[in-house]
C-alpha atoms as a PDB file:
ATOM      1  CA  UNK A   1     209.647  39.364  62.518  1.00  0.00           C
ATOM      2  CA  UNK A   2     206.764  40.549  59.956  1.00  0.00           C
ATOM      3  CA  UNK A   3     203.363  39.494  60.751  1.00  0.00           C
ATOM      4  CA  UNK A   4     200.208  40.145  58.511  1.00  0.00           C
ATOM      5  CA  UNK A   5     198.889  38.713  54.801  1.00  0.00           C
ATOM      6  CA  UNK A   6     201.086  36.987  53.067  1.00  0.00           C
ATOM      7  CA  UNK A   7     201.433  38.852  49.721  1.00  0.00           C
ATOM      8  CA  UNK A   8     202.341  42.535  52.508  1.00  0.00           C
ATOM      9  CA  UNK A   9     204.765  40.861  54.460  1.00  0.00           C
ATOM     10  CA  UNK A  10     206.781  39.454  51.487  1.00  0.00           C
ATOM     11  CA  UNK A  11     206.465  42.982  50.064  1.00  0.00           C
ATOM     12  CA  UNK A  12     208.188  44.445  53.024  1.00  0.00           C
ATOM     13  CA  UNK A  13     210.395  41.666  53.385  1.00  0.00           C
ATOM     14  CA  UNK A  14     211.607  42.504  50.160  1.00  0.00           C
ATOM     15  CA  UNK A  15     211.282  46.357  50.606  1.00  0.00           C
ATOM     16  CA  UNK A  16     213.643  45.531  54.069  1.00  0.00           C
ATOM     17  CA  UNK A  17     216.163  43.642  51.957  1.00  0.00           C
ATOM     18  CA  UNK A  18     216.446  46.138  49.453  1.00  0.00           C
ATOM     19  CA  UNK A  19     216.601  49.140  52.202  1.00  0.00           C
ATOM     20  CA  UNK A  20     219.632  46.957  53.289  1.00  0.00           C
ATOM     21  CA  UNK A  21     221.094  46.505  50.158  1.00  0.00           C
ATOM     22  CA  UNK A  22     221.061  50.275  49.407  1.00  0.00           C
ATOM     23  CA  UNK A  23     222.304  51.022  52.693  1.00  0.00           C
ATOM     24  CA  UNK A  24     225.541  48.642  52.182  1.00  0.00           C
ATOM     25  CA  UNK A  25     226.377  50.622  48.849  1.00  0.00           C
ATOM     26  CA  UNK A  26     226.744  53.672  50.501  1.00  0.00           C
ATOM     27  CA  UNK A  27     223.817  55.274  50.788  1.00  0.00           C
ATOM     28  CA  UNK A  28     221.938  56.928  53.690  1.00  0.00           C
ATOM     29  CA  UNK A  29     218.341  56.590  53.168  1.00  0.00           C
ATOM     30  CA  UNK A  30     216.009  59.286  54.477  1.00  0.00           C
ATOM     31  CA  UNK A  31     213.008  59.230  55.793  1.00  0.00           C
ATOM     32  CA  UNK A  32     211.230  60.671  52.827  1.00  0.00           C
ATOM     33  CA  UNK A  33     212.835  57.990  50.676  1.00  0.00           C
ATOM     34  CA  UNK A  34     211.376  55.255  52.749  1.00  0.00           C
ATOM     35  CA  UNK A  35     207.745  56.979  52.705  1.00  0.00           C
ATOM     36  CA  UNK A  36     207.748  56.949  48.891  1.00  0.00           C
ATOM     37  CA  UNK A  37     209.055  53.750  48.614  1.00  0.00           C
ATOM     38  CA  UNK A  38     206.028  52.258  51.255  1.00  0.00           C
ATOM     39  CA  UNK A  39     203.370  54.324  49.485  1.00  0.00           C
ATOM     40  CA  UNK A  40     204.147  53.512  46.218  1.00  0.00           C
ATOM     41  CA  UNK A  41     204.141  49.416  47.076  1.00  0.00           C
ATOM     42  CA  UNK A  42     200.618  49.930  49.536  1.00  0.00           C
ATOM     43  CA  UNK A  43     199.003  51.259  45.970  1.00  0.00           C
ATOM     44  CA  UNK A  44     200.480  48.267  44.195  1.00  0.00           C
ATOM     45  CA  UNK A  45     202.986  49.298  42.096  1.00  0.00           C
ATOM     46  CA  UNK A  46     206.000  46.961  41.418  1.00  0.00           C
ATOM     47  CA  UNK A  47     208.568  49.115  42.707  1.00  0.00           C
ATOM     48  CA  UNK A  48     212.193  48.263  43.516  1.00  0.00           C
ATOM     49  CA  UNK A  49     214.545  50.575  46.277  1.00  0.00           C
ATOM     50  CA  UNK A  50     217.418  49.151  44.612  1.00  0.00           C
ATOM     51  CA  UNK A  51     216.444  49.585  41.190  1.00  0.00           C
ATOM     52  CA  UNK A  52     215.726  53.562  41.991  1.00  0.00           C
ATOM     53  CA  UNK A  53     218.889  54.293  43.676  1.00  0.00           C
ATOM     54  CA  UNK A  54     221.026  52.420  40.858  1.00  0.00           C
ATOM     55  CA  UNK A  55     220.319  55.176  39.169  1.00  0.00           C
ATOM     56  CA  UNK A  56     222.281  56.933  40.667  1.00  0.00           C
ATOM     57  CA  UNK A  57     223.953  60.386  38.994  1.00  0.00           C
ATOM     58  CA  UNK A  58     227.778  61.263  39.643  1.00  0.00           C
ATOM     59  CA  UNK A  59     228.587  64.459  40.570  1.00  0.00           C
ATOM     60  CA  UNK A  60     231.645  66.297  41.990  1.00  0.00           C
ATOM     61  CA  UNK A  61     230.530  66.973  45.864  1.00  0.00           C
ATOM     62  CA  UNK A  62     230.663  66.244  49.093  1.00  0.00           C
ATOM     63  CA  UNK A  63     227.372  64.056  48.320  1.00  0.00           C
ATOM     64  CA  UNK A  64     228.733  61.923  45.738  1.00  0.00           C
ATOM     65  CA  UNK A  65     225.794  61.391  44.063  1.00  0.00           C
ATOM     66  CA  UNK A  66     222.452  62.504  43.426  1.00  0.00           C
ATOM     67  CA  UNK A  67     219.749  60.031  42.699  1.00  0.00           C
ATOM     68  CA  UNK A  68     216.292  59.856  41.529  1.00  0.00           C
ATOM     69  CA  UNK A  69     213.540  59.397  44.325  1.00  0.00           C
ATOM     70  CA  UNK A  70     210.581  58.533  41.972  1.00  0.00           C
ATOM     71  CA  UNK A  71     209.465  56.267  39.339  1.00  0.00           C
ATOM     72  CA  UNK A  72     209.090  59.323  37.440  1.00  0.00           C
ATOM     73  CA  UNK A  73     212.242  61.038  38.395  1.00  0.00           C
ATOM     74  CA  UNK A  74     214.157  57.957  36.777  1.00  0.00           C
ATOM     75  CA  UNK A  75     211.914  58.048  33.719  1.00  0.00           C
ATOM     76  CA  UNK A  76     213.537  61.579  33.687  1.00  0.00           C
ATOM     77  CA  UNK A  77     216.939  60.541  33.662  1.00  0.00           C
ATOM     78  CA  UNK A  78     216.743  57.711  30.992  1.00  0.00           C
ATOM     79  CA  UNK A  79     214.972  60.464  28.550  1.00  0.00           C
ATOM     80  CA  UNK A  80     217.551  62.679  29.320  1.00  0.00           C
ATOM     81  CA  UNK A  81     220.380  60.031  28.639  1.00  0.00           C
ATOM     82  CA  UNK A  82     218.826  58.665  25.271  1.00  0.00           C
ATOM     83  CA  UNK A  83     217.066  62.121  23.623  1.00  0.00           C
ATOM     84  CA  UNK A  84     218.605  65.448  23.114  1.00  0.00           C
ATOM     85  CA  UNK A  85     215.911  67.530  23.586  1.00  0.00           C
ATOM     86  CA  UNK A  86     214.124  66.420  26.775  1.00  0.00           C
ATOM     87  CA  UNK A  87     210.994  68.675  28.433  1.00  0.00           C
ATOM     88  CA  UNK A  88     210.380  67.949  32.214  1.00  0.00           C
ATOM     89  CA  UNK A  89     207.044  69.463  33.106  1.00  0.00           C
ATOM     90  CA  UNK A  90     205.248  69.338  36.272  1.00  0.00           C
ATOM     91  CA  UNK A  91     205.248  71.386  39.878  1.00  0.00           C
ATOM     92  CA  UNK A  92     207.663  72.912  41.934  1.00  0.00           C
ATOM     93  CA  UNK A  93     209.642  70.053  44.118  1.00  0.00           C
ATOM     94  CA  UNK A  94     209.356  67.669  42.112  1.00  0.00           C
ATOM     95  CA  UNK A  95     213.166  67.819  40.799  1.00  0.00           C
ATOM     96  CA  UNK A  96     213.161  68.880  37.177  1.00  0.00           C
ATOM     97  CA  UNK A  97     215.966  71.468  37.646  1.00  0.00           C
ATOM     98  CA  UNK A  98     217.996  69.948  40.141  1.00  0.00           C
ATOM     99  CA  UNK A  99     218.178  66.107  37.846  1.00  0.00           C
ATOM    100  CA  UNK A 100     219.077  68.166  35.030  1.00  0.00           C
ATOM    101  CA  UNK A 101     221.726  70.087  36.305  1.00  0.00           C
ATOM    102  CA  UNK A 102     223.114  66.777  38.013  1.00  0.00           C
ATOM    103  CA  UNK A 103     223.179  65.460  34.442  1.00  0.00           C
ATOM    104  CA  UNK A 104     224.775  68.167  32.848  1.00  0.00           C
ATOM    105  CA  UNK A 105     227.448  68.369  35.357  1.00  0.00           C
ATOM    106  CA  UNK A 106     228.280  64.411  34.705  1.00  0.00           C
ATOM    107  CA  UNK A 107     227.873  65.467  31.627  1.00  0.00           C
ATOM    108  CA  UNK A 108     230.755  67.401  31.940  1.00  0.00           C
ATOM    109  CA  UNK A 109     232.951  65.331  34.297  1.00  0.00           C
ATOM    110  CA  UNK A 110     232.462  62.615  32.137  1.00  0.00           C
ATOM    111  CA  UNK A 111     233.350  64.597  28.876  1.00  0.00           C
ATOM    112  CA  UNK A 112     230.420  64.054  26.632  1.00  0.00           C
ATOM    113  CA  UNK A 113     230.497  68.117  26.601  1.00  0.00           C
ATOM    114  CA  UNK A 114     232.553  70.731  26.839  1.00  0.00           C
ATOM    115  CA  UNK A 115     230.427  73.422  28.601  1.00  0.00           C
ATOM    116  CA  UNK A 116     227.244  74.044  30.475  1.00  0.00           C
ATOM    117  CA  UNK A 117     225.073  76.655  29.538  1.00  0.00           C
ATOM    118  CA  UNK A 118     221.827  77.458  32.009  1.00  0.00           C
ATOM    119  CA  UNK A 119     219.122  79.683  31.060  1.00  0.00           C
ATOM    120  CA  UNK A 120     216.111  81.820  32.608  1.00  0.00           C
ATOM    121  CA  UNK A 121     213.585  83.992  30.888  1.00  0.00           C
ATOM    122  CA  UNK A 122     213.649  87.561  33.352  1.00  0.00           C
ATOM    123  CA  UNK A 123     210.034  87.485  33.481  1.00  0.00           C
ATOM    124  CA  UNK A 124     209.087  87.019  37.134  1.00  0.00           C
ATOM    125  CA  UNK A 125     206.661  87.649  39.475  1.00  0.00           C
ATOM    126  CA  UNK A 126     205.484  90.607  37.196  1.00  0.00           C
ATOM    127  CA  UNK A 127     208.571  92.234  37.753  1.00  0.00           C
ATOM    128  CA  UNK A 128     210.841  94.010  35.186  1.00  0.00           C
ATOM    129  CA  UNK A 129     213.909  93.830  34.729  1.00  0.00           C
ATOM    130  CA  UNK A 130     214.853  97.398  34.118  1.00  0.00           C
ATOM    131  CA  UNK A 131     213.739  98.109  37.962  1.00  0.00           C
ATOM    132  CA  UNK A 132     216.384  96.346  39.165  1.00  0.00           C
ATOM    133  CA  UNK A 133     219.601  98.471  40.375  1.00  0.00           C
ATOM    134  CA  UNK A 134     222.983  97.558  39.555  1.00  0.00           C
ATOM    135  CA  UNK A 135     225.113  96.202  36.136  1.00  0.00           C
ATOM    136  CA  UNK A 136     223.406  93.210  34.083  1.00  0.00           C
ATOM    137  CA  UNK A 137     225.280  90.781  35.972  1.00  0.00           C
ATOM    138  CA  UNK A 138     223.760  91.882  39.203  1.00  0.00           C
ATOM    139  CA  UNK A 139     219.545  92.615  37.500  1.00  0.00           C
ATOM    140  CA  UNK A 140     219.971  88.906  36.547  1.00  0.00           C
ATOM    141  CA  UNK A 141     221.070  87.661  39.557  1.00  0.00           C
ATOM    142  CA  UNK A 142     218.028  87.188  41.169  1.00  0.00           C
ATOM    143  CA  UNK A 143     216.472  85.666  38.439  1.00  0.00           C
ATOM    144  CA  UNK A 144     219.388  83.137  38.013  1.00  0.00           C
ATOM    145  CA  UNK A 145     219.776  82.134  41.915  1.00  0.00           C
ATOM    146  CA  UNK A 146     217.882  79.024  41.693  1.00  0.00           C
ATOM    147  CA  UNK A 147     220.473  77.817  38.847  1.00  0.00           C
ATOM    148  CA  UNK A 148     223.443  78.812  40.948  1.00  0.00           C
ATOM    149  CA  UNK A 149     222.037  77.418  44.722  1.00  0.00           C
ATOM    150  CA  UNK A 150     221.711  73.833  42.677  1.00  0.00           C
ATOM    151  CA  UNK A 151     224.897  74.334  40.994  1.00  0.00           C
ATOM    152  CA  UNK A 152     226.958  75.025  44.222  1.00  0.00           C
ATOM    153  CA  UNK A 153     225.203  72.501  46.039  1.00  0.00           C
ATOM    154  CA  UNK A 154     226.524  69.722  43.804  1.00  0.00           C
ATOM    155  CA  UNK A 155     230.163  71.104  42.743  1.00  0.00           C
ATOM    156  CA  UNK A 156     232.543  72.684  44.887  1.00  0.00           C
ATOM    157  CA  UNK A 157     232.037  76.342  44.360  1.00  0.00           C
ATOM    158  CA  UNK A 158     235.892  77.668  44.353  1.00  0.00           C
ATOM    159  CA  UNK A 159     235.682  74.707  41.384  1.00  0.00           C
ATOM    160  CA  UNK A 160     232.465  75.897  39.763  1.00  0.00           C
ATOM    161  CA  UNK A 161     233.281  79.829  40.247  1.00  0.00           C
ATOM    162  CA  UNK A 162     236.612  79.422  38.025  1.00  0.00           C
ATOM    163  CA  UNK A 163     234.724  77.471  35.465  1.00  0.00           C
ATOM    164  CA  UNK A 164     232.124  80.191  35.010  1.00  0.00           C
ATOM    165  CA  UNK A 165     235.223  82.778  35.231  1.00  0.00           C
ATOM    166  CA  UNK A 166     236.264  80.569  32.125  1.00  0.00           C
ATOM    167  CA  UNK A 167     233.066  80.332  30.705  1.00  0.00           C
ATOM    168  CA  UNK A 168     232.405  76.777  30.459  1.00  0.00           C
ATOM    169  CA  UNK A 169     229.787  76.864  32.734  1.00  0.00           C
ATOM    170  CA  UNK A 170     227.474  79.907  31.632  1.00  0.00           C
ATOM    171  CA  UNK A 171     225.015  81.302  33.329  1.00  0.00           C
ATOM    172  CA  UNK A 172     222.173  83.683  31.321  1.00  0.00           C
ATOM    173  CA  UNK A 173     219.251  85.062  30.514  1.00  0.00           C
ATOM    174  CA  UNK A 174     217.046  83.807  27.652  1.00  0.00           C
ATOM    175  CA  UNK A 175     218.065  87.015  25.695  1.00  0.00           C
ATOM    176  CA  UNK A 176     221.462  86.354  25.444  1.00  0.00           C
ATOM    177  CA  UNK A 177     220.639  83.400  23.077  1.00  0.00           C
ATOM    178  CA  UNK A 178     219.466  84.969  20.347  1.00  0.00           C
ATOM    179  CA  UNK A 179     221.570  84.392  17.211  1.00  0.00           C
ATOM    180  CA  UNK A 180     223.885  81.854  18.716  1.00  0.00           C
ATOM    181  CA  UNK A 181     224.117  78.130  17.719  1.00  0.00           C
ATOM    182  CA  UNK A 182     225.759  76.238  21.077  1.00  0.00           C
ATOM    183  CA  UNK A 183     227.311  73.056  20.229  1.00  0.00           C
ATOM    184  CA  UNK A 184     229.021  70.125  21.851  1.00  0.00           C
ATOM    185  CA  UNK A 185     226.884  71.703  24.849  1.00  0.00           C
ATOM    186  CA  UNK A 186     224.653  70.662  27.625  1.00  0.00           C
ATOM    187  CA  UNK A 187     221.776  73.677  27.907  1.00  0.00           C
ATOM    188  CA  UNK A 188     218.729  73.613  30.413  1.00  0.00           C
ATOM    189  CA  UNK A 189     216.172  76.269  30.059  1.00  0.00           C
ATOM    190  CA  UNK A 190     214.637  76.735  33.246  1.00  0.00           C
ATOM    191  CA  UNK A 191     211.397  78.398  33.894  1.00  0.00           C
ATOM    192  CA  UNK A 192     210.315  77.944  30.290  1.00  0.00           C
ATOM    193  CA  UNK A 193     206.590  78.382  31.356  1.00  0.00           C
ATOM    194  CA  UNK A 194     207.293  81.845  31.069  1.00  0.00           C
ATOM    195  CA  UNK A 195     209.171  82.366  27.470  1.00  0.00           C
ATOM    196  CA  UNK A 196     206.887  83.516  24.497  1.00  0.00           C
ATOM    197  CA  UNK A 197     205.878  81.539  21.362  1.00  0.00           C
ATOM    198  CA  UNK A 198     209.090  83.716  19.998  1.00  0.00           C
ATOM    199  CA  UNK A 199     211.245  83.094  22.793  1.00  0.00           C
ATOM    200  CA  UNK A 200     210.812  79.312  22.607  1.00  0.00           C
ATOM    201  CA  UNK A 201     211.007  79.258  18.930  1.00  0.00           C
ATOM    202  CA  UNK A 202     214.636  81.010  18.875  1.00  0.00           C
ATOM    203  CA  UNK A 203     215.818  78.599  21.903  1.00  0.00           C
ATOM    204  CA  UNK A 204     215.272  75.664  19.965  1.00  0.00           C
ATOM    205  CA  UNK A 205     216.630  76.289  17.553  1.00  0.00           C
ATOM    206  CA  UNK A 206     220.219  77.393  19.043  1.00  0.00           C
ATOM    207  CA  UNK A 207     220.771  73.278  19.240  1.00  0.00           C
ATOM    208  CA  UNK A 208     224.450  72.645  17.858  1.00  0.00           C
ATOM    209  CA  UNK A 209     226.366  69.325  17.231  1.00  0.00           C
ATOM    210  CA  UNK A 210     226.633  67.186  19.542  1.00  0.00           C
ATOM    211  CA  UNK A 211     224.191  69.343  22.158  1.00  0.00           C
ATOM    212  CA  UNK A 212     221.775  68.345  24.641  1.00  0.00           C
ATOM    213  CA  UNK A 213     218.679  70.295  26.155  1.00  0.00           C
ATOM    214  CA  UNK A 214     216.236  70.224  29.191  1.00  0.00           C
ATOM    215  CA  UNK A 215     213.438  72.450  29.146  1.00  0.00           C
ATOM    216  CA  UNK A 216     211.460  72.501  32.434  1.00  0.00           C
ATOM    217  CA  UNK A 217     208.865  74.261  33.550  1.00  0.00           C
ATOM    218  CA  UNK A 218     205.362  74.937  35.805  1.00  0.00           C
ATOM    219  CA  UNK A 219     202.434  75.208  33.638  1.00  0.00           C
ATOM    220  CA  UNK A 220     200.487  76.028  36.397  1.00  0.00           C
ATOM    221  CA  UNK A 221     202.791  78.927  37.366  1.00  0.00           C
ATOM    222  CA  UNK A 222     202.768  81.326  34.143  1.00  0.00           C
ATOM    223  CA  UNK A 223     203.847  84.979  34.974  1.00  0.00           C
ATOM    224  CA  UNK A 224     203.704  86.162  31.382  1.00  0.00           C
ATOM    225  CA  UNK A 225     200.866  89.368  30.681  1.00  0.00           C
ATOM    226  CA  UNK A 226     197.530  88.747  30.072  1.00  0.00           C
ATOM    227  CA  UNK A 227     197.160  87.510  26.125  1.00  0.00           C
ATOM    228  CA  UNK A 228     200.492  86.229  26.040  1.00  0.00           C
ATOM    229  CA  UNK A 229     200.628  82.375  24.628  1.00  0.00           C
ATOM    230  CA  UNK A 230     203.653  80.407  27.122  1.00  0.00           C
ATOM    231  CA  UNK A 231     206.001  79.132  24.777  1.00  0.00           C
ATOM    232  CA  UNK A 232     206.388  76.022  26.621  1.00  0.00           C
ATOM    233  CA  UNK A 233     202.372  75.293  26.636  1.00  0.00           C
ATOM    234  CA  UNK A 234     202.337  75.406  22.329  1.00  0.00           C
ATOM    235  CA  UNK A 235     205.540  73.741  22.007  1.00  0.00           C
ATOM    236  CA  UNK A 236     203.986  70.674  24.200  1.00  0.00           C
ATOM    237  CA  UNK A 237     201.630  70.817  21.681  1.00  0.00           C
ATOM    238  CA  UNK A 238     203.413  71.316  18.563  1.00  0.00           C
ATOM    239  CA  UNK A 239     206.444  68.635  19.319  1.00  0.00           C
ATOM    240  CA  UNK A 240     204.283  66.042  21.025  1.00  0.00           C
ATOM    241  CA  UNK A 241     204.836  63.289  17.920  1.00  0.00           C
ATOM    242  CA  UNK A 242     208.343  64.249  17.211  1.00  0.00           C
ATOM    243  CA  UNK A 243     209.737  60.778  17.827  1.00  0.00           C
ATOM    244  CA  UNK A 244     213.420  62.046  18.601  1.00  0.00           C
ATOM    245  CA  UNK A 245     211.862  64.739  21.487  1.00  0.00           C
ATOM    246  CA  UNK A 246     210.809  63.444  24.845  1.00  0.00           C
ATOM    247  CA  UNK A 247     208.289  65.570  27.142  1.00  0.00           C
ATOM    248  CA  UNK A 248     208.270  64.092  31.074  1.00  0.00           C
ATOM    249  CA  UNK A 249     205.311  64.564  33.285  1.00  0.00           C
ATOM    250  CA  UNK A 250     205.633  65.048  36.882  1.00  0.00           C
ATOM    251  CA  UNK A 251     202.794  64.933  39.491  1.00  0.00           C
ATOM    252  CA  UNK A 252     202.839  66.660  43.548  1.00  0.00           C
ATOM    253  CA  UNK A 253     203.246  62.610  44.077  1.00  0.00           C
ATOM    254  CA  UNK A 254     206.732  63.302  42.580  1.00  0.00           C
ATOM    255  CA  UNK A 255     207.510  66.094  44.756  1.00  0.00           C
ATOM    256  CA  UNK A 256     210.676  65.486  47.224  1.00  0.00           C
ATOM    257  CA  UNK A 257     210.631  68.515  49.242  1.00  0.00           C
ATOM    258  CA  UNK A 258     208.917  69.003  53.017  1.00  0.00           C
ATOM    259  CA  UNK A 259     206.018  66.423  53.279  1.00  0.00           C
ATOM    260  CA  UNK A 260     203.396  69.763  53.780  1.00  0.00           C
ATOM    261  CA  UNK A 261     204.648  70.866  50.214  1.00  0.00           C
ATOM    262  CA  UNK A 262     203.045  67.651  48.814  1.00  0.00           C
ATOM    263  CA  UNK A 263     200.068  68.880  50.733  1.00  0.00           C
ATOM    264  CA  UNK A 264     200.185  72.644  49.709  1.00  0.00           C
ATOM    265  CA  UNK A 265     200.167  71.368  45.958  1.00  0.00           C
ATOM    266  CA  UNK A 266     197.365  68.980  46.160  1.00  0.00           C
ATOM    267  CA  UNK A 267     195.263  71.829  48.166  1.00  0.00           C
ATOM    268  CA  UNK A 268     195.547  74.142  45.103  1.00  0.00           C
ATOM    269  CA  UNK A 269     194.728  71.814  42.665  1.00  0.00           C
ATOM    270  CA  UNK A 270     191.577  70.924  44.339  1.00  0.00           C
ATOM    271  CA  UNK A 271     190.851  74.563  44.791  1.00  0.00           C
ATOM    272  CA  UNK A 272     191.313  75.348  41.087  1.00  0.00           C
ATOM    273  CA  UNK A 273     189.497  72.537  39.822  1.00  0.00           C
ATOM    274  CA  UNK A 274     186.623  73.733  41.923  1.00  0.00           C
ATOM    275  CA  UNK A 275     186.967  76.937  40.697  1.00  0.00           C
ATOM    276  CA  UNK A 276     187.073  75.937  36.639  1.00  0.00           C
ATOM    277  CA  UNK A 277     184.181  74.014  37.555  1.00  0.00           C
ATOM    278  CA  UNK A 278     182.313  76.701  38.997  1.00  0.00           C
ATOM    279  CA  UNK A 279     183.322  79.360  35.675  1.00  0.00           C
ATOM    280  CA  UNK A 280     181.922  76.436  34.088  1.00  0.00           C
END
């Protein structure tokens, strides 16, 4: 039984249905899914359950498949199916990373491209790379763990360790790019609030035949030194009417981790509005 006005009850009537629908198909809704799904219909948006999770993104794991929890996160994944040069932008949690490496491995499975190719500028957290012990393969490492924690959570990893052991899924720093031209390829630059005007520049530019890219990034989160210009920040503004280049915007309302993250990314937004405000 739902009681109350009659426009809310049919709306979760239908959100009920739907929940049921998407349940049927195979897939186990979570909490978090049912809280966006409730918000976004209390602040009137037309939004269907079913319609998000037939979305859904193949992958080779124990999952199945990964699917887009937002509006925005399917936005995402129609840009990145009809453009080959796709920029998510927005805060951490919010999926950019994880959507795009879901895509590139269908990518793969489905044979659209013959390798995956993930990239991180080493600038982090102010640190340098040459203070790190060990061979190159171990300094990157830290940098690159984000890439490989998503990576191993969607393919098996015996499977995914002998395709990097073949090298058709690569795993790099930004450097390594420089003067190669990667075709029939599906590359996501990750971190790309952090490459310089340069950097950016030369990674664009690698795009081969048949290639697709995702460039994500924070732009609230730049660890570059003091003077630098982020790469990602002028090439928003220098490809924003190329009609062939999409740039996605995500918001903390996007953000699917813990429910206090949401909270933890509003709090410092408020905080640094107040304190442009006050500079101002």
């Amino acid at each position: 039984m739902i009681q109350g006005e009659d426009g809310l009850a049919e709306k979760a009537g239908k959100l009920i249905q739907e929940i049921r629908e998407v349940n049927r198909n195979g897939y186990i809704l979570k909490p978090e899914d049912i809280s966006y799904a409730v918000k976004a219909l209390s602040e009137g948006k037309d939004i269907s359950v079913k319609g998000l999770f037939s979305g859904s993104i193949p992958v080779s794991s124990k999952k199945r498949f990964i699917i887009p929890k937002t509006e925005n996160q399917k936005h995402y994944i129609d840009a990145i199916n009809a453009y080959d040069i796709v920029f998510g932008i927005g805060p951490a949690g919010t999926g950019k990373t994880y959507l795009a490496m879901a895509m590139a491995i269908n990518s793969f499975l489905t044979k659209q491209v013959s390798r995956i190719v993930l990239v991180r500028p080493a600038v982090e957290a102010g640190e340098k790379l040459g203070f790190l012990p060990g061979d190159i393969a171990e300094k990157v490492s830290p940098y690159l763990r984000p890439l490989y924690d998503a990576l191993f959570d969607m393919m098996d990893v015996d499977k995914s360790s002998k395709l990097i052991e073949r090298g058709i899924i690569e795993i790099a720093p930004l450097a390594f790019m420089r003067g190669r031209t990667l075709n029939d390829s599906f590359i996501i630059l990750d971190e790309a609030q952090n490459t310089t005007s340069e950097q950016m520049k030369m990674y664009l530019t690698r795009l081969g035949f048949g290639s697709k890219t995702v460039i994500t990034g924070d732009i609230t989160q730049i660890d570059l030194p003091a003077g630098k210009t982020s790469g990602l920040v002028e090439a928003m503004r220098i490809l924003k009417d190329v009609e062939d280049i999409k740039i996605v915007y995500f918001s903390e309302r996007d953000v699917v981790r813990h429910r206090l993250v949401q909270e933890v990314v509003r709090a410092y937004e408020r905080y640094e509005k107040r304190d442009t405000e006050e500079r101002h």
